[in-house]
C-alpha atoms as a PDB file:
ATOM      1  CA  UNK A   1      31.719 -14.807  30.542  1.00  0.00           C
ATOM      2  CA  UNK A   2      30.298 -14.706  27.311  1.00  0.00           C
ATOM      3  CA  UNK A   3      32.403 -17.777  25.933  1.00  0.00           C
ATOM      4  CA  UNK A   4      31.294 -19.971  23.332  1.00  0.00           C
ATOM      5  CA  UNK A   5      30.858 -23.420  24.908  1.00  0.00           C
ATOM      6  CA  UNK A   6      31.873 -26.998  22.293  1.00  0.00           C
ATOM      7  CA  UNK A   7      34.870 -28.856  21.586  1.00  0.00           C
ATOM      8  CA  UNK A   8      37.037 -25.674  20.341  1.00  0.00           C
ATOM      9  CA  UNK A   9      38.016 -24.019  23.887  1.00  0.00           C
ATOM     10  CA  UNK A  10      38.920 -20.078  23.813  1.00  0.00           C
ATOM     11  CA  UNK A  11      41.234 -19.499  26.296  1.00  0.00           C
ATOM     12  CA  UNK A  12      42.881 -16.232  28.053  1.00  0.00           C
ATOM     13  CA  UNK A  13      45.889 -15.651  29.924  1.00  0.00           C
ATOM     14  CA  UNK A  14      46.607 -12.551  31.967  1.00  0.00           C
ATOM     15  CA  UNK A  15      48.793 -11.426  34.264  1.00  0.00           C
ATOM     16  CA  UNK A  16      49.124  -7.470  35.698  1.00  0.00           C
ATOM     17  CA  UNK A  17      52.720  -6.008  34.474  1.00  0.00           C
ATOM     18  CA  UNK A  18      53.342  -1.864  35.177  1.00  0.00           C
ATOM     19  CA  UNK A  19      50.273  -1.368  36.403  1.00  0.00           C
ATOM     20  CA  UNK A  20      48.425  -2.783  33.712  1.00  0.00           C
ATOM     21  CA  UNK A  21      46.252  -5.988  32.647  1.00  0.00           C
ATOM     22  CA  UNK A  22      48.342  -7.861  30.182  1.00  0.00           C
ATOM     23  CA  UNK A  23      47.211 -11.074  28.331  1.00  0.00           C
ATOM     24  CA  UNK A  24      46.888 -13.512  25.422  1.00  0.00           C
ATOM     25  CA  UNK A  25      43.563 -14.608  23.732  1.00  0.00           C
ATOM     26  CA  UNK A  26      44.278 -17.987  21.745  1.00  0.00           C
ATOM     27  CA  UNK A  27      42.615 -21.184  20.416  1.00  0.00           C
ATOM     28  CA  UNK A  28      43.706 -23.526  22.839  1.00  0.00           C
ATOM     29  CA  UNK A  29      43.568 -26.530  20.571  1.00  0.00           C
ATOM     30  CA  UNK A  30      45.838 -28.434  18.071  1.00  0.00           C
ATOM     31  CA  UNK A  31      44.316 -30.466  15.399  1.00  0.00           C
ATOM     32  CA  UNK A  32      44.763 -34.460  16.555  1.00  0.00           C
ATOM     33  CA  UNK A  33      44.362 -33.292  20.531  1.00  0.00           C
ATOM     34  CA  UNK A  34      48.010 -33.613  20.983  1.00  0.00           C
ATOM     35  CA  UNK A  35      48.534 -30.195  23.081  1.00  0.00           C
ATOM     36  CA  UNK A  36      48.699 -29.002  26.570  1.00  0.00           C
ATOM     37  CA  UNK A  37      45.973 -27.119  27.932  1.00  0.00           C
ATOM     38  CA  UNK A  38      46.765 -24.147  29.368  1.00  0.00           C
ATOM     39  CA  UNK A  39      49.769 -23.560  27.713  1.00  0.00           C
ATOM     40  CA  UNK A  40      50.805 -21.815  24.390  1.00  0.00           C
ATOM     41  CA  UNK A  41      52.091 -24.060  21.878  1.00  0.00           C
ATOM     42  CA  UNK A  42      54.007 -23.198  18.906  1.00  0.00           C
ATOM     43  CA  UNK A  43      50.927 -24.727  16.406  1.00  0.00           C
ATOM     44  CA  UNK A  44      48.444 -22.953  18.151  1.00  0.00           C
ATOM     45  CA  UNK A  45      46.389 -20.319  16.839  1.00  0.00           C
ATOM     46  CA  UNK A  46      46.489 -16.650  18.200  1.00  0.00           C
ATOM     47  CA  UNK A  47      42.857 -14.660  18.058  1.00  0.00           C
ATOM     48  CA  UNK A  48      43.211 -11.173  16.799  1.00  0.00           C
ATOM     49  CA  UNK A  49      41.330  -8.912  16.512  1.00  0.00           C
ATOM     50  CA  UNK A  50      38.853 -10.329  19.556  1.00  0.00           C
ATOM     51  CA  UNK A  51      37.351  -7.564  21.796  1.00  0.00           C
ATOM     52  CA  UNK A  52      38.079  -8.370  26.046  1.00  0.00           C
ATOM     53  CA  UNK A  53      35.890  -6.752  28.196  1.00  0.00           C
ATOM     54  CA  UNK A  54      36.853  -6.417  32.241  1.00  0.00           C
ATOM     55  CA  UNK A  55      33.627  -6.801  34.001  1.00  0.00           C
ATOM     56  CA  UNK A  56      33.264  -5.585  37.800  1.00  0.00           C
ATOM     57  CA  UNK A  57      30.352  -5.862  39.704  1.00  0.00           C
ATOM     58  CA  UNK A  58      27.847  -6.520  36.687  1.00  0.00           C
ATOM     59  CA  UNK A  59      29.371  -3.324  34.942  1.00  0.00           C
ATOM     60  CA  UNK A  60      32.171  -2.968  32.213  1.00  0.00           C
ATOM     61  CA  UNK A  61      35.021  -1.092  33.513  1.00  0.00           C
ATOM     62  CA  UNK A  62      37.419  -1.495  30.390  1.00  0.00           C
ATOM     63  CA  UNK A  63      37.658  -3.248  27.288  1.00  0.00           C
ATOM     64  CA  UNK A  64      40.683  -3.460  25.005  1.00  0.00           C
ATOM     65  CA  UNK A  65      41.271  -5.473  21.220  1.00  0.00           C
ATOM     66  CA  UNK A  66      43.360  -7.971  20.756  1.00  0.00           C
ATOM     67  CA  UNK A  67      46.355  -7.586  18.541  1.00  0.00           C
ATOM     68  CA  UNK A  68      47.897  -9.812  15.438  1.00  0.00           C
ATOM     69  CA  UNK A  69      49.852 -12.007  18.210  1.00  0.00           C
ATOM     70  CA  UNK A  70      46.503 -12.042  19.964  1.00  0.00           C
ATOM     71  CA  UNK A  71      47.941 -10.280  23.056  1.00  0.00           C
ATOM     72  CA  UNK A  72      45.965  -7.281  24.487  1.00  0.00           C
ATOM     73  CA  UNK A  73      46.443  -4.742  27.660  1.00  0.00           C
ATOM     74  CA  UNK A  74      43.688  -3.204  29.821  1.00  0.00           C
ATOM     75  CA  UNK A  75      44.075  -0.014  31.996  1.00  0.00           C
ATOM     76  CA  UNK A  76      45.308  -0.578  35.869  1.00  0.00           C
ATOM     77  CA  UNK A  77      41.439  -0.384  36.402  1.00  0.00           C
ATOM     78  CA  UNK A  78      40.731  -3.779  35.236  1.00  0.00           C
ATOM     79  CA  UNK A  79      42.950  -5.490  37.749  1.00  0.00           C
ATOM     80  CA  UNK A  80      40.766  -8.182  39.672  1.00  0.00           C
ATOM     81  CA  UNK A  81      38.052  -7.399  37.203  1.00  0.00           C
ATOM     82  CA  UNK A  82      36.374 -10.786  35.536  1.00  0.00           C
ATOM     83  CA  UNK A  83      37.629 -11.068  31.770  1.00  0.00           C
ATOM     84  CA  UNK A  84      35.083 -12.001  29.505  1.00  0.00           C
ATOM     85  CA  UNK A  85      34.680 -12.169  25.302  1.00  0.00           C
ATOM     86  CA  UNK A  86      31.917 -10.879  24.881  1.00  0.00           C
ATOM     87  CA  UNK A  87      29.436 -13.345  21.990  1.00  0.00           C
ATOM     88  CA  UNK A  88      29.854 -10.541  19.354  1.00  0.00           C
ATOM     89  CA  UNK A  89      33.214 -11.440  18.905  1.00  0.00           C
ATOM     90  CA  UNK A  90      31.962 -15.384  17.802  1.00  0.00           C
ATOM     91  CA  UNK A  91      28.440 -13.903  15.370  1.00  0.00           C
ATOM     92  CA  UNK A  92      28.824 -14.950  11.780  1.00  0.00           C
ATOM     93  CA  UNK A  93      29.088 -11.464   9.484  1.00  0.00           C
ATOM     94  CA  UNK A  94      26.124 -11.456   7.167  1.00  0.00           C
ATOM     95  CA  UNK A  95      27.295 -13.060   3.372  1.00  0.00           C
ATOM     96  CA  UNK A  96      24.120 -14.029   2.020  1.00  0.00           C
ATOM     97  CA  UNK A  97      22.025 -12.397  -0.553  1.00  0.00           C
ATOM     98  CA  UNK A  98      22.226  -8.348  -0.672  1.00  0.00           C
ATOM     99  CA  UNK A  99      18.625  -7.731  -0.370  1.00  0.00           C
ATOM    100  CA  UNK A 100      18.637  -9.048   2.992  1.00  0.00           C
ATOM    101  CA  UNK A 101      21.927  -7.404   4.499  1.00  0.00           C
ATOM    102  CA  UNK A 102      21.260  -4.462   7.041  1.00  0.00           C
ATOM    103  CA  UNK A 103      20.497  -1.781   3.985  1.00  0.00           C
ATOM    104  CA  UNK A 104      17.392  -3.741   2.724  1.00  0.00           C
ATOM    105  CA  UNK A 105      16.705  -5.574   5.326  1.00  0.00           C
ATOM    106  CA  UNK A 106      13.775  -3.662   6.811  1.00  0.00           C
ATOM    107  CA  UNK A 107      12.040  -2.399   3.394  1.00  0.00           C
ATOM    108  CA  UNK A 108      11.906  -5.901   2.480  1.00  0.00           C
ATOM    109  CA  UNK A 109      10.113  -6.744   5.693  1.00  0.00           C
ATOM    110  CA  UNK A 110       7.950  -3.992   5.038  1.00  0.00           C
ATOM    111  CA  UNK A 111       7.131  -5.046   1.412  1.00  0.00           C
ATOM    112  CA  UNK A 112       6.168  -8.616   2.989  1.00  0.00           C
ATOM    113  CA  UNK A 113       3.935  -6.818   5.538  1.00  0.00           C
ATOM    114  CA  UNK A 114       1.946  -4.636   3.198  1.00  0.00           C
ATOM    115  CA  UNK A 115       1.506  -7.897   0.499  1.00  0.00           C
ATOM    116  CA  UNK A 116       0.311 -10.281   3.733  1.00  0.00           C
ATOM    117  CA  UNK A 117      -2.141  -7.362   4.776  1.00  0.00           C
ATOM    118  CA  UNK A 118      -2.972  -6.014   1.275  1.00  0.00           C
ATOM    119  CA  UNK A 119      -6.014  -8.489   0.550  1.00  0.00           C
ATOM    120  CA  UNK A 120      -7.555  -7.853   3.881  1.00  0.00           C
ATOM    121  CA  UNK A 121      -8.165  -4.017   3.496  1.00  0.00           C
ATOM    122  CA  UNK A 122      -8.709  -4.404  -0.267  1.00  0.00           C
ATOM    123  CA  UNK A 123     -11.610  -6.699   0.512  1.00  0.00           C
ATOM    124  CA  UNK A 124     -12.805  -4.081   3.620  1.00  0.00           C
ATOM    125  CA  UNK A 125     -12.155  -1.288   1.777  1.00  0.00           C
ATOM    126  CA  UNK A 126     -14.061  -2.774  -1.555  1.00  0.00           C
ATOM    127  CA  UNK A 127     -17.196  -3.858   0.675  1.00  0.00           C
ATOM    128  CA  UNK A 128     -17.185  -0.017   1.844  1.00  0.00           C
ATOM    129  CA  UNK A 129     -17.557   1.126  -1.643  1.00  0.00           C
ATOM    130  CA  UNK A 130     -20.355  -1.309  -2.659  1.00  0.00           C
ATOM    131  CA  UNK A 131     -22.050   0.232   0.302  1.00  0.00           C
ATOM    132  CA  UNK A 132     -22.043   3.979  -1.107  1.00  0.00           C
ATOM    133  CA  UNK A 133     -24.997   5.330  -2.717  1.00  0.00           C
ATOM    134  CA  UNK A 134     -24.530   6.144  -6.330  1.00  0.00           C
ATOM    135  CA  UNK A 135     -27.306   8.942  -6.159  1.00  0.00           C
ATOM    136  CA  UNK A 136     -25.065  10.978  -4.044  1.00  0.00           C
ATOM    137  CA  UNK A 137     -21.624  10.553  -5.928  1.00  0.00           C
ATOM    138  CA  UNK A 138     -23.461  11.259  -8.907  1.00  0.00           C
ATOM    139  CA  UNK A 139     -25.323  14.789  -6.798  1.00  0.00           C
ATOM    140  CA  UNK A 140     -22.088  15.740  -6.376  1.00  0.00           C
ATOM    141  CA  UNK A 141     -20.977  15.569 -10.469  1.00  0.00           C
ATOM    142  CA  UNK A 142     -24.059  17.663 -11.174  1.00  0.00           C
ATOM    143  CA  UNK A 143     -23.065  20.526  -9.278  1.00  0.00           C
ATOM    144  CA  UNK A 144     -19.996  20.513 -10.683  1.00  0.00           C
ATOM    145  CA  UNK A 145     -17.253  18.798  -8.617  1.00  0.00           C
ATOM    146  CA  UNK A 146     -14.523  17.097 -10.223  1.00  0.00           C
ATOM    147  CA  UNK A 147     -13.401  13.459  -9.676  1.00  0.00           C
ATOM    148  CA  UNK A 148     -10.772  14.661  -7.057  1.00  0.00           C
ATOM    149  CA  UNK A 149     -13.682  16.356  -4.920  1.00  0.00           C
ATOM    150  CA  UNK A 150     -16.073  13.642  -5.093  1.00  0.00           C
ATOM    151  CA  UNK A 151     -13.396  11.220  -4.191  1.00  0.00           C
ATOM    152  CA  UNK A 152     -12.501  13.681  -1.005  1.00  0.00           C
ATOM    153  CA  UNK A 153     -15.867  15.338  -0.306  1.00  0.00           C
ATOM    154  CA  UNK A 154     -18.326  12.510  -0.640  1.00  0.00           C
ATOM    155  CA  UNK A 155     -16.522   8.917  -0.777  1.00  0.00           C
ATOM    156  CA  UNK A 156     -13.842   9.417   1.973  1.00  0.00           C
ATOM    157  CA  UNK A 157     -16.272  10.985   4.525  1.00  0.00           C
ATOM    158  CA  UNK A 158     -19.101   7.653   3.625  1.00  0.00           C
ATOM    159  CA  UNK A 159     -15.798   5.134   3.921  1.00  0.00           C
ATOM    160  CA  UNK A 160     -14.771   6.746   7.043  1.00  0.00           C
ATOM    161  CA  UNK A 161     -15.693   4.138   9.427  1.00  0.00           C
ATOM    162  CA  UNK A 162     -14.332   1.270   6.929  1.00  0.00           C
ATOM    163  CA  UNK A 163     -11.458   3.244   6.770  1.00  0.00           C
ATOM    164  CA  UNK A 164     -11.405   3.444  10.757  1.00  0.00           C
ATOM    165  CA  UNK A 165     -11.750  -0.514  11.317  1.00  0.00           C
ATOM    166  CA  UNK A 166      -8.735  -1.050   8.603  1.00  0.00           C
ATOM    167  CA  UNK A 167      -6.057   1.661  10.302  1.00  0.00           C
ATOM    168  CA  UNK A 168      -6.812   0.402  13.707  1.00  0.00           C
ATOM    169  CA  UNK A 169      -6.391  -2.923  13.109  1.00  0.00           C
ATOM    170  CA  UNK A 170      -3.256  -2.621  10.886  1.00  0.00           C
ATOM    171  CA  UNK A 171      -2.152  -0.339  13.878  1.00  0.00           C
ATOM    172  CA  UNK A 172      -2.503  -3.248  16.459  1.00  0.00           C
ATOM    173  CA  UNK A 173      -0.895  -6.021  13.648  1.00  0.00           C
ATOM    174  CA  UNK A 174       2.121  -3.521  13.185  1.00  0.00           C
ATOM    175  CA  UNK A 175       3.020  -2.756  16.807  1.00  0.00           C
ATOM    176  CA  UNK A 176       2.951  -6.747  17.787  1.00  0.00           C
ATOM    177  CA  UNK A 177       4.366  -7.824  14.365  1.00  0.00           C
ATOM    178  CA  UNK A 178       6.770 -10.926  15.158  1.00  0.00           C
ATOM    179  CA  UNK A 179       6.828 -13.443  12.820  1.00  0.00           C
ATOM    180  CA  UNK A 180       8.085 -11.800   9.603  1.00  0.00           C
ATOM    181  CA  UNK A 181      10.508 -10.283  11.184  1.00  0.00           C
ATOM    182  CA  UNK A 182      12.442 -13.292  12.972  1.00  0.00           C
ATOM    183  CA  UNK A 183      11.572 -15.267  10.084  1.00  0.00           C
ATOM    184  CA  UNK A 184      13.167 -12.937   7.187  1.00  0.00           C
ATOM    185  CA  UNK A 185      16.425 -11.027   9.115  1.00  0.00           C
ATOM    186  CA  UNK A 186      19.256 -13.444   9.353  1.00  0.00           C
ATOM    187  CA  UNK A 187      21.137 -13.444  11.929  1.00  0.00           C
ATOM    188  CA  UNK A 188      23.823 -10.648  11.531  1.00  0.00           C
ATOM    189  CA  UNK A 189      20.985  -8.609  10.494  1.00  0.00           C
ATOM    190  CA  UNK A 190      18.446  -8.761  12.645  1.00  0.00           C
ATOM    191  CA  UNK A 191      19.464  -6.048  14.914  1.00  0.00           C
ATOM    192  CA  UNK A 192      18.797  -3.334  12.135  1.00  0.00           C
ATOM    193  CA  UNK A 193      15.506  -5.208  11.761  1.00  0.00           C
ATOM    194  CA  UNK A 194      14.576  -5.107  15.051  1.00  0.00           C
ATOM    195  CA  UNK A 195      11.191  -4.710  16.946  1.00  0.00           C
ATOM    196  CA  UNK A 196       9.205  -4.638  20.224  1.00  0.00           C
ATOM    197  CA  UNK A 197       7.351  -7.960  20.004  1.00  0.00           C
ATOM    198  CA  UNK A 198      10.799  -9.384  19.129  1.00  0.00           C
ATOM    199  CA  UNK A 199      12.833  -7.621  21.715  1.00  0.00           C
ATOM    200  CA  UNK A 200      10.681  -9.177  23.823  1.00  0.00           C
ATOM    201  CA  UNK A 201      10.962 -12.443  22.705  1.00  0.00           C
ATOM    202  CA  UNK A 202      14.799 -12.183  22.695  1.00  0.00           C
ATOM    203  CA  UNK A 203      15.284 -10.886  26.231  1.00  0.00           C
ATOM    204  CA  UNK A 204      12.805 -13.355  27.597  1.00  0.00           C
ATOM    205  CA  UNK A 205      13.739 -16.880  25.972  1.00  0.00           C
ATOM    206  CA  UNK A 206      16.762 -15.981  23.950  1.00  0.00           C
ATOM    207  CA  UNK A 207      20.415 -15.873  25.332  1.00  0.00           C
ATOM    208  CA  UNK A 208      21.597 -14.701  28.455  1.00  0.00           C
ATOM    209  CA  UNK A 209      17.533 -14.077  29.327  1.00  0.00           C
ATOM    210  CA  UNK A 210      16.399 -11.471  31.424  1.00  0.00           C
ATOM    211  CA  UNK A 211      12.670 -12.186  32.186  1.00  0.00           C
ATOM    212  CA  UNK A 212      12.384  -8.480  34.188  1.00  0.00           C
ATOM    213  CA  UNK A 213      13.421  -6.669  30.754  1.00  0.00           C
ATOM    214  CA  UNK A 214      10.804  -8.653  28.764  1.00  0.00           C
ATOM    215  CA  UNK A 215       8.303  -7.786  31.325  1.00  0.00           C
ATOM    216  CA  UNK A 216       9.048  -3.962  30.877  1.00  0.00           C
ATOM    217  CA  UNK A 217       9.391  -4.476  26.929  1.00  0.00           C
ATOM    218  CA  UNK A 218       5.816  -6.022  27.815  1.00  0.00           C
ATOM    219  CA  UNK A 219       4.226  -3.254  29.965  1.00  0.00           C
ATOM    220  CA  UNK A 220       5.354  -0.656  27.162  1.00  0.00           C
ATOM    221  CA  UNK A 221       3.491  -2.639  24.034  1.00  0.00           C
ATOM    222  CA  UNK A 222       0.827  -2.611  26.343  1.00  0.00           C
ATOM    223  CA  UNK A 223       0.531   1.021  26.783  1.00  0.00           C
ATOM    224  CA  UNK A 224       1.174   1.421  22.992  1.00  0.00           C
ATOM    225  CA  UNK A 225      -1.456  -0.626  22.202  1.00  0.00           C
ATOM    226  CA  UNK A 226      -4.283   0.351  25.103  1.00  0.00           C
ATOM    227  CA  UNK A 227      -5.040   4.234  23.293  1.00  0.00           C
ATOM    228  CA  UNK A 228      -5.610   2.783  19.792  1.00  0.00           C
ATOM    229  CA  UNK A 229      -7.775   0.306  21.455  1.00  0.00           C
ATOM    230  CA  UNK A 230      -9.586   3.062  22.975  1.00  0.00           C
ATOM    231  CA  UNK A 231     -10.133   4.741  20.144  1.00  0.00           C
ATOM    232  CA  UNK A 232     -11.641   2.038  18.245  1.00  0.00           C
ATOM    233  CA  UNK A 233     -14.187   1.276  21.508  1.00  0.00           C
ATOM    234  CA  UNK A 234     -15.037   4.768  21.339  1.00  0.00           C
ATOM    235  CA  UNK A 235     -15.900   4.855  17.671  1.00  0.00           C
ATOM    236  CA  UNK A 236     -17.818   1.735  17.674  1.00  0.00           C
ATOM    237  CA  UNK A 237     -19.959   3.476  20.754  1.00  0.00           C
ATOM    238  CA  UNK A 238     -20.616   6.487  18.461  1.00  0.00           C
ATOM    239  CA  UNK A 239     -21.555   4.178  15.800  1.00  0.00           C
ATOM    240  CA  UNK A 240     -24.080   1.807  17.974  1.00  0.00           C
ATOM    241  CA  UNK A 241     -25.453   5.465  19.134  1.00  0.00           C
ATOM    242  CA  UNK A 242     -26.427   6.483  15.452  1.00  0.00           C
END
């Protein structure tokens, strides 16, 4: 199953009593070595708490908790199931710093993001401007528009195509973003952090991999990715054609 593997060995016990899968989840290990395996002893620890799952057939069929004494029982449908724990049971909770727990977690990826990408539109976005004729802006003042229309009217429709090449590539960047994200979330948080590109990475080369789910995480970026990249060949066509 999903058992931690080390020094420390978590054992189960069960045995089927009224129709039912009965059992004991406990540290099989006493400090100096000086225990039998496979046997409770009186200084050994009993788990509770721990979550048992009875697997049959590659699908879960019952799952139970165990109690204070670390004993649990499963339904009469778990009898010659395979018990497993599954890894959640063995993940460190999050104690760090709040900021990065699950509530913050994503806006502070997000604030990362937009300061990493900030200077590149600025610097698109400012080389659009410097490219506006002033006759035009100031055309539009003398027939009596205000700041607000001349910003909307006249400066938005000229920056349009600067505008274009900044969304579509910030567009791409987001949808394959990776790095900040495994780099920031901790552990216990990066679930509510989550992503595509890291999905991916996590099914494919992380535990328990399954290279057919990355594939299909794969295919789907793909087809996120293919109409934005479309777009942008299409407006670069109509911009060759002027």
């Amino acid at each position: 199953g999903d058992l931690p593997a080390g020094g420390l060995r978590w054992l189960l016990r069960q045995c089927l009593a009224g129709g039912k899968v009965t059992g004991t989840v406990w540290l099989d290990f006493v400090k100096g070595g000086r225990s039998e395996h496979n046997v409770i002893d009186q200084q050994e620890k009993a788990l509770s708490g721990i979550t048992v799952e009875a697997v049959k057939d590659g699908r879960k069929v019952a799952e139970a908790t165990t109690a204070d004494d670390g004993t649990f029982t499963l339904p009469a449908a778990a009898d010659g199931a395979k018990l497993r724990l599954p890894a959640a049971n063995f993940a460190q909770p999050y104690n760090g710093i709040d900021w990065l727990g699950p509530a913050l977690v994503t806006p502070a990826i997000i604030g990362s993001y937009v300061w990493m990408w900030a200077g590149f539109a600025m610097v698109l976005i400012a080389a659009g401007l410097a490219g506006v004729p002033r006759e035009l802006l100031e055309q539009a003042r003398v027939d009596g528009c205000n700041e607000w229309k001349v910003f909307r009217k006249v400066t938005v429709p000229l920056l349009a195509p600067v505008l274009g090449v900044v969304t579509v590539t910030l567009m791409i960047n987001v949808l394959k973003i990776f790095d900040l994200v495994y780099v920031i979330s901790p552990g216990a948080t990066q679930r509510e952090a989550n992503v595509l590109a890291l999905q991916l990475y996590l099914k494919s080369f992380g535990g328990s991999p399954d290279q057919g789910v990355g594939s299909a995480i794969a295919v789907i970026l793909l087809l996120l990715v293919v109409p934005v990249m479309i777009l942008n060949i299409r407006r670069l066509r109509r911009e060759s054609r002027r």
